[in-house]
C-alpha atoms as a PDB file:
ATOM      1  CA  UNK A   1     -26.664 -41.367  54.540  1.00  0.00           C
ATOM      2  CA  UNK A   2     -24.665 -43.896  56.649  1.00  0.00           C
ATOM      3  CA  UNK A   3     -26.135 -43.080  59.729  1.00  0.00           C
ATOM      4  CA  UNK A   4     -22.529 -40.752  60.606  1.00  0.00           C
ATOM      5  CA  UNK A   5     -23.507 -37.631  62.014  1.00  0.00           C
ATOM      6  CA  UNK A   6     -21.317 -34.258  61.900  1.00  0.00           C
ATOM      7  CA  UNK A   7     -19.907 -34.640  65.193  1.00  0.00           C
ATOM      8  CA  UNK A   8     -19.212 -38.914  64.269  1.00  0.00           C
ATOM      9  CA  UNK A   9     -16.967 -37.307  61.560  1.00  0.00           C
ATOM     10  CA  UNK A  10     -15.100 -34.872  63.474  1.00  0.00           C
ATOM     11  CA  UNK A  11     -14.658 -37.338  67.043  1.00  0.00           C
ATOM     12  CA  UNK A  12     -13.450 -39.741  64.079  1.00  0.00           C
ATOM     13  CA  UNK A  13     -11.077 -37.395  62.772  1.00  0.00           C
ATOM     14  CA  UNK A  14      -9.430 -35.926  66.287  1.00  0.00           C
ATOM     15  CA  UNK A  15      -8.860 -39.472  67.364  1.00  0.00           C
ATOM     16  CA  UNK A  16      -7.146 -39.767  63.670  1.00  0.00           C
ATOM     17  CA  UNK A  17      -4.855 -36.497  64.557  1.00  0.00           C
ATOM     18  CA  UNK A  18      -4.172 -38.210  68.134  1.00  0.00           C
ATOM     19  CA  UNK A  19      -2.768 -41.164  67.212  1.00  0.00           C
ATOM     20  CA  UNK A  20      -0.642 -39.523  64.666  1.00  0.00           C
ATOM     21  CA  UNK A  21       0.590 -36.824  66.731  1.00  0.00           C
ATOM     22  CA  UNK A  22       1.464 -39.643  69.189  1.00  0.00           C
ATOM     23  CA  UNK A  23       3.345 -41.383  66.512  1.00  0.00           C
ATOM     24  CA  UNK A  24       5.571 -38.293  66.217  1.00  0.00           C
ATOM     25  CA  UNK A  25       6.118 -37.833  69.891  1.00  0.00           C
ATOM     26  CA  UNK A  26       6.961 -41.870  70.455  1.00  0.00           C
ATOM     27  CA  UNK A  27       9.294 -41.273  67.177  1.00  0.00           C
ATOM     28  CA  UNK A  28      11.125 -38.156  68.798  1.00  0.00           C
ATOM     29  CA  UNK A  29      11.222 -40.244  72.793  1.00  0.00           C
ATOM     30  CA  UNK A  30      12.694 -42.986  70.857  1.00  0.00           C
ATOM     31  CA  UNK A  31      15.457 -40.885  68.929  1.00  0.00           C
ATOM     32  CA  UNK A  32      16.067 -39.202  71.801  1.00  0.00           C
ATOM     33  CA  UNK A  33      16.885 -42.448  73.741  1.00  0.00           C
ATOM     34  CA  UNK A  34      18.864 -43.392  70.807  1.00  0.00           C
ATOM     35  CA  UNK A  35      21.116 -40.341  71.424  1.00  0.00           C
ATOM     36  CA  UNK A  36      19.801 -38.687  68.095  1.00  0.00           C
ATOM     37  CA  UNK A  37      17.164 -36.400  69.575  1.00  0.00           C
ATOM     38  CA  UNK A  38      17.330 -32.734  69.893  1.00  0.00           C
ATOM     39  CA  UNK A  39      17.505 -29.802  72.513  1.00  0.00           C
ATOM     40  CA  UNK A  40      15.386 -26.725  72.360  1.00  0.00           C
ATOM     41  CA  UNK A  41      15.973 -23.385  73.631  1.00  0.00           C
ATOM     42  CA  UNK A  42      13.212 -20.895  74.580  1.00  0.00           C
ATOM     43  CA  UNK A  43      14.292 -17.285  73.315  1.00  0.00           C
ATOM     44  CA  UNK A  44      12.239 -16.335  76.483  1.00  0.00           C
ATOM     45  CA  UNK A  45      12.644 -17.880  79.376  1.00  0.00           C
ATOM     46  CA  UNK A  46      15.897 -19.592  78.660  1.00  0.00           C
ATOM     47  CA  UNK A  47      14.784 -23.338  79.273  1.00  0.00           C
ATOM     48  CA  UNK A  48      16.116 -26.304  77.879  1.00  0.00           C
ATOM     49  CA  UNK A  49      14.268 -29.007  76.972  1.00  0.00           C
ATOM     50  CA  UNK A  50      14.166 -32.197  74.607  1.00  0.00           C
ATOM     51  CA  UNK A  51      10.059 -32.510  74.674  1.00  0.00           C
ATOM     52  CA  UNK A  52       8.523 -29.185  73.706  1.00  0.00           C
ATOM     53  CA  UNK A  53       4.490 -28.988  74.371  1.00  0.00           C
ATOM     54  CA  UNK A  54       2.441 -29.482  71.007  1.00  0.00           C
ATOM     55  CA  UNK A  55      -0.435 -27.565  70.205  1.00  0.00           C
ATOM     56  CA  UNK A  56      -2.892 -28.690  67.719  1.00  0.00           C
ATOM     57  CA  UNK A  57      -6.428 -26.975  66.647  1.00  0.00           C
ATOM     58  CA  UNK A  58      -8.979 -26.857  63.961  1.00  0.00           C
ATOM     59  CA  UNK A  59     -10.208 -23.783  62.189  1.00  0.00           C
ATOM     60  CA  UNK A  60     -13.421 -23.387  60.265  1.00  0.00           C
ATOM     61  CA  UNK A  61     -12.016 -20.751  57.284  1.00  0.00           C
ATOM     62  CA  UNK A  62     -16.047 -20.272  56.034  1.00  0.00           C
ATOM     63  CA  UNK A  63     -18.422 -21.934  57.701  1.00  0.00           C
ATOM     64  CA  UNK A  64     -18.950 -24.621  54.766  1.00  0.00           C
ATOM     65  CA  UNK A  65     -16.983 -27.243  55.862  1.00  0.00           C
ATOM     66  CA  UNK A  66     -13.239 -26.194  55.148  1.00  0.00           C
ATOM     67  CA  UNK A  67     -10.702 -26.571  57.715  1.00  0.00           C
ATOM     68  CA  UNK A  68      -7.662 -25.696  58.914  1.00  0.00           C
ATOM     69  CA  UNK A  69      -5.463 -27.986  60.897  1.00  0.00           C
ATOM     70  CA  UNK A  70      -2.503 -25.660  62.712  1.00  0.00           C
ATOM     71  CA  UNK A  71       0.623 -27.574  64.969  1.00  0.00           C
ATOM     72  CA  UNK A  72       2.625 -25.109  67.108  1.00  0.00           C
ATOM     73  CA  UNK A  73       5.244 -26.130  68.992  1.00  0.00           C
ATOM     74  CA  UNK A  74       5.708 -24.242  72.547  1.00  0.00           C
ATOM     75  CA  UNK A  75       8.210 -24.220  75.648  1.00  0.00           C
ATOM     76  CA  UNK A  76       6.960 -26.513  78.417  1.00  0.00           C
ATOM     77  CA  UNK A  77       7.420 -24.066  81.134  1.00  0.00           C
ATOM     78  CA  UNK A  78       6.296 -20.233  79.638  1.00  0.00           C
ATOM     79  CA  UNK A  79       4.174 -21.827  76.834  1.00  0.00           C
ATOM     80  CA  UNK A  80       5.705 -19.385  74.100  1.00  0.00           C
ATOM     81  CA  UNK A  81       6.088 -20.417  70.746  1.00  0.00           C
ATOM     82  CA  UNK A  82       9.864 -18.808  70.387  1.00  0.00           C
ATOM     83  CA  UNK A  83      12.272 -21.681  70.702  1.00  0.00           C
ATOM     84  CA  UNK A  84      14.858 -22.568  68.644  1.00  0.00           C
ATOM     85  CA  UNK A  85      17.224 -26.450  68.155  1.00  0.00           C
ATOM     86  CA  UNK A  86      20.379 -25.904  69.320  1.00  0.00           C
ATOM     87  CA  UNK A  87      23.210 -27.766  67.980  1.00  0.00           C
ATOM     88  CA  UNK A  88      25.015 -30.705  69.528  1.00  0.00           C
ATOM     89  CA  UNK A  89      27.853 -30.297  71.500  1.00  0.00           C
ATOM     90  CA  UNK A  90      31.055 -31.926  69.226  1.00  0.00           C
END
């Protein structure tokens, strides 16, 4: 063994999903900025917003090792994952 614990692995893999999950949010600030970003509606509360929240876990499906990775995307201000793009104004 390389001297890489269980929990080395998985810190080593969260900072891995951090960086690229910040990739996609600079990518979306930055096409926002460029006027080609897009508006979100929450079917709940009725908020609109350009940056929704991003939700990311990890779920062990049987105990041996195999995971899940899961993204959900969720309204800033109620936290509920109905929103929809809504289309540019012409």
């Amino acid at each position: 063994m390389n001297g890489r614990t269980s929990l080395d692995v998985e810190i080593q893999m969260l900072k891995d999903m951090a960086f690229r999950y910040g990739r996609m949010i600079d990518r979306a600030r930055k096409a926002r900025e460029e006027g080609g970003g897009k508006m979100h509606r929450c079917e709940i509360c009725g908020e609109r917003f350009d940056e929704p929240l991003i939700v990311s876990w990890r779920e062990d499906l049987d105990g041996e090792g195999h995971w899940e990775t899961s993204l959900q995307v969720l309204c800033p201000v109620c936290k509920c994952p109905y929103n929809q793009e809504e289309e540019e104004p012409a």
